[in-house]
C-alpha atoms as a PDB file:
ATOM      1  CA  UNK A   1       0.000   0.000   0.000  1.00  0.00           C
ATOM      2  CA  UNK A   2       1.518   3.504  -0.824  1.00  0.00           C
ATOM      3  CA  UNK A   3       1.368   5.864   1.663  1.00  0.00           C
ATOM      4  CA  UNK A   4      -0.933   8.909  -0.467  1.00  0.00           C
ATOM      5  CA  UNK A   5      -0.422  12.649   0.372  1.00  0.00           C
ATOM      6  CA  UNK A   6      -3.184  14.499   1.721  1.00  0.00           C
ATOM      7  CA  UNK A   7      -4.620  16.882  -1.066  1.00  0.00           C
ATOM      8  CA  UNK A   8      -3.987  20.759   0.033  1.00  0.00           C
ATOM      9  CA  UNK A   9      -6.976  22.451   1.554  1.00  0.00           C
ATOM     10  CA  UNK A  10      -7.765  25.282  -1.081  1.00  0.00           C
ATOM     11  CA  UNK A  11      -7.959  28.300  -1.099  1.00  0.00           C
ATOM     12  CA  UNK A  12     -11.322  28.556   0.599  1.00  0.00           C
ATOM     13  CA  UNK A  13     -10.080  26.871   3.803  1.00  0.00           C
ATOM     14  CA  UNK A  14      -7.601  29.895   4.232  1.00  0.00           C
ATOM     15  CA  UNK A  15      -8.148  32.477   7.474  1.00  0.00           C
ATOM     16  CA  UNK A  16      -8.715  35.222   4.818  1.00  0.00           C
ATOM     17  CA  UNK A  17     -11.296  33.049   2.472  1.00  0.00           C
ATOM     18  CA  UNK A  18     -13.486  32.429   6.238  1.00  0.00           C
ATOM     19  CA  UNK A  19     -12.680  36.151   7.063  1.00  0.00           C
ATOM     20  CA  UNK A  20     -14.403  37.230   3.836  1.00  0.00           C
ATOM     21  CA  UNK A  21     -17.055  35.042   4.556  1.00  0.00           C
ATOM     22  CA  UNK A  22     -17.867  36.583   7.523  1.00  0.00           C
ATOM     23  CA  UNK A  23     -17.364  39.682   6.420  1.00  0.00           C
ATOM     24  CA  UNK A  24     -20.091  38.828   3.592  1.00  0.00           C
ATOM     25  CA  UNK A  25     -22.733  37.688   5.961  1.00  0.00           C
ATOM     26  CA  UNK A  26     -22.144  40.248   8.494  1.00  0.00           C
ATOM     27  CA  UNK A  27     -22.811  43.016   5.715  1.00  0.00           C
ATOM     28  CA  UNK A  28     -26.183  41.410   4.632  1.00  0.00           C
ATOM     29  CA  UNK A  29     -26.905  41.024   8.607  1.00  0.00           C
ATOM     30  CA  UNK A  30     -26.085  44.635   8.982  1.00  0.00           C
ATOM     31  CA  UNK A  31     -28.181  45.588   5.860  1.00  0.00           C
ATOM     32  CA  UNK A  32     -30.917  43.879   8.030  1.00  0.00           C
ATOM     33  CA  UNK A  33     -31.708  41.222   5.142  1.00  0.00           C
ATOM     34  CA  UNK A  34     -32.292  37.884   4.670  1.00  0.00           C
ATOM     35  CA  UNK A  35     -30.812  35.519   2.429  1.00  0.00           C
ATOM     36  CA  UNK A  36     -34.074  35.163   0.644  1.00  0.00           C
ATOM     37  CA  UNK A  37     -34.335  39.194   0.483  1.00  0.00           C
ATOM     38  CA  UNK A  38     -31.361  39.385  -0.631  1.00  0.00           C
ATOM     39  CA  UNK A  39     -31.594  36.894  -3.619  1.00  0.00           C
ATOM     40  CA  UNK A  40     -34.823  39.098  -4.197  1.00  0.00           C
ATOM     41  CA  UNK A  41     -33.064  41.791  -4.793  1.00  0.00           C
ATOM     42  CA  UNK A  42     -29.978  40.368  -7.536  1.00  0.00           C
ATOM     43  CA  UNK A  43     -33.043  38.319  -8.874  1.00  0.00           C
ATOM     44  CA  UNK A  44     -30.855  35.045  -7.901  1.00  0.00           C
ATOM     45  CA  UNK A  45     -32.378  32.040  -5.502  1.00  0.00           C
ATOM     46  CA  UNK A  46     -31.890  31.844  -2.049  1.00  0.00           C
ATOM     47  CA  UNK A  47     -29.410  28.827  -2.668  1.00  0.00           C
ATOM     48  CA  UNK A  48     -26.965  30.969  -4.685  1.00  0.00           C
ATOM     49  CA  UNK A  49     -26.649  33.415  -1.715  1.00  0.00           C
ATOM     50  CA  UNK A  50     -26.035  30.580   0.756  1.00  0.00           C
ATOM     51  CA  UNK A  51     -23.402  28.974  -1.284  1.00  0.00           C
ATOM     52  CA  UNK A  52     -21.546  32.208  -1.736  1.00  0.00           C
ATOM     53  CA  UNK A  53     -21.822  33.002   2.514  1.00  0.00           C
ATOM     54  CA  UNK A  54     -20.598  29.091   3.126  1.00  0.00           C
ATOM     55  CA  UNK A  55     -17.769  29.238   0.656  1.00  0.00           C
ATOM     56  CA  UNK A  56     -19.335  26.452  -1.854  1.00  0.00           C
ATOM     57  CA  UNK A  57     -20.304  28.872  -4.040  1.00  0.00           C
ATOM     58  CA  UNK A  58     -16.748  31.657  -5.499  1.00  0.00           C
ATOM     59  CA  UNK A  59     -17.884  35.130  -6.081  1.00  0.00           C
ATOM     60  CA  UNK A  60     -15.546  37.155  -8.706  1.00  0.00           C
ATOM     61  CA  UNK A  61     -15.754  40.505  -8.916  1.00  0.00           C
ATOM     62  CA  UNK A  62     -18.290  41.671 -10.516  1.00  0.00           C
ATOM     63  CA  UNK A  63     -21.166  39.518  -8.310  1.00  0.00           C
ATOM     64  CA  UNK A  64     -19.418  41.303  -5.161  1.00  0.00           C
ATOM     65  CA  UNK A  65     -19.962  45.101  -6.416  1.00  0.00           C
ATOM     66  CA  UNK A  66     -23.883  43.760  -7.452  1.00  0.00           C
ATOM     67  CA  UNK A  67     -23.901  42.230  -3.684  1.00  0.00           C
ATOM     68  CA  UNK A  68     -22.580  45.160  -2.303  1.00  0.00           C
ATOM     69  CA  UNK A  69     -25.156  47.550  -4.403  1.00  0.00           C
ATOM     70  CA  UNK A  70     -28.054  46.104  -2.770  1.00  0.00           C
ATOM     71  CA  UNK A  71     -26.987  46.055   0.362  1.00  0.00           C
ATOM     72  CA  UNK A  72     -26.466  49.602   0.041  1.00  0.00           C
ATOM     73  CA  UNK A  73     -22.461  49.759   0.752  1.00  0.00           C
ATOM     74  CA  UNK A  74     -19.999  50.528  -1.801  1.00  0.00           C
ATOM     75  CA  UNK A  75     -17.290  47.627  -2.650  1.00  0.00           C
ATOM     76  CA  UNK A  76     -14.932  50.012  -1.203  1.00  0.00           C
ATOM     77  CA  UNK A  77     -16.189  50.005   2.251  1.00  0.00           C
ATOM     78  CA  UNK A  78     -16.723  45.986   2.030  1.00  0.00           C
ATOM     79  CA  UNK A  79     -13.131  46.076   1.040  1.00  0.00           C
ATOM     80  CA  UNK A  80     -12.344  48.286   4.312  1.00  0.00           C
ATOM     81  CA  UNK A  81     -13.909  46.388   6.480  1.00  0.00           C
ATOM     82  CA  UNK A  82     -12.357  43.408   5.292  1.00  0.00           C
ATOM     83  CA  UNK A  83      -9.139  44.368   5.684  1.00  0.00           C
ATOM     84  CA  UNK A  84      -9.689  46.320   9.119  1.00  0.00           C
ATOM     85  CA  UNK A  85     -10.474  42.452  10.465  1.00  0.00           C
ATOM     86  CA  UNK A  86      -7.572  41.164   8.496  1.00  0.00           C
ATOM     87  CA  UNK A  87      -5.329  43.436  10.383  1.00  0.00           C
ATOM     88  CA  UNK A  88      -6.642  43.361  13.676  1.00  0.00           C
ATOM     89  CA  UNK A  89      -7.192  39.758  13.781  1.00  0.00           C
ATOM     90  CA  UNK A  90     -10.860  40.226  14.612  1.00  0.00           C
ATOM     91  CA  UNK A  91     -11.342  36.253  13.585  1.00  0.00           C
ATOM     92  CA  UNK A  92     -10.089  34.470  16.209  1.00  0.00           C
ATOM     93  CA  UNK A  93      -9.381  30.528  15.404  1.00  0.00           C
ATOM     94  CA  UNK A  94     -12.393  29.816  16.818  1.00  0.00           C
ATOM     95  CA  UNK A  95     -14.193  31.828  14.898  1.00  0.00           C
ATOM     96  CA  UNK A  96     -12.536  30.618  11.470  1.00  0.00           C
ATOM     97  CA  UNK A  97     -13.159  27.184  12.535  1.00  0.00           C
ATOM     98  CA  UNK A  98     -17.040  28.174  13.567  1.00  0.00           C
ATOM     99  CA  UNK A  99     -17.620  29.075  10.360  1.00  0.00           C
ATOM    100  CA  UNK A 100     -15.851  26.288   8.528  1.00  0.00           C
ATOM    101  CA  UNK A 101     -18.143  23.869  10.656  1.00  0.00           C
ATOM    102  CA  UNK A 102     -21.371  26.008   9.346  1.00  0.00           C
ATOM    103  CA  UNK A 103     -19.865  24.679   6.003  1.00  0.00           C
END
């Protein structure tokens, strides 16, 4: 039997991917929407806006500024925000691994 290497967690598994995560959900939380509201508003289902807050769905670019436009922010504050809990750490280990478990 040959010993087999574990396949490398992707990118999605990372402290920054969960930070964005959160990050995502707490902006629609903020907004004080729904998921469902929320997929009202880009005219997408409720599943697509799920997938993208759990990680199983990748935004690019472009669905992030049409996210951002209905919840009212700009991408720029997202971005801000993002980066302020980047810096200060504001995702503990815990908290990463609370939200890979919501996975």
């Amino acid at each position: 039997m040959t010993d087999r290497k574990r396949p490398e967690r992707g990118a999605i598994y990372t402290p920054e991917y969960q930070t964005f995560l959160v990050e995502l959900r707490g902006a629609r939380e903020r907004a004080g929407l729904t998921q469902a509201e929320l997929a009202q508003r880009l005219n997408r289902s409720q599943s697509f806006i799920t997938k993208a807050e759990t990680g199983d769905r990748r935004l690019d670019i472009a669905q992030l500024v049409f996210i951002c436009r209905a919840l009212g922010i700009s991408l720029p504050d997202f971005i801000d925000r993002y980066d302020a809990a980047l810096q200060h750490g504001w995702l503990s280990g815990e908290d990463i691994q609370a939200a890979a478990d919501d996975r």
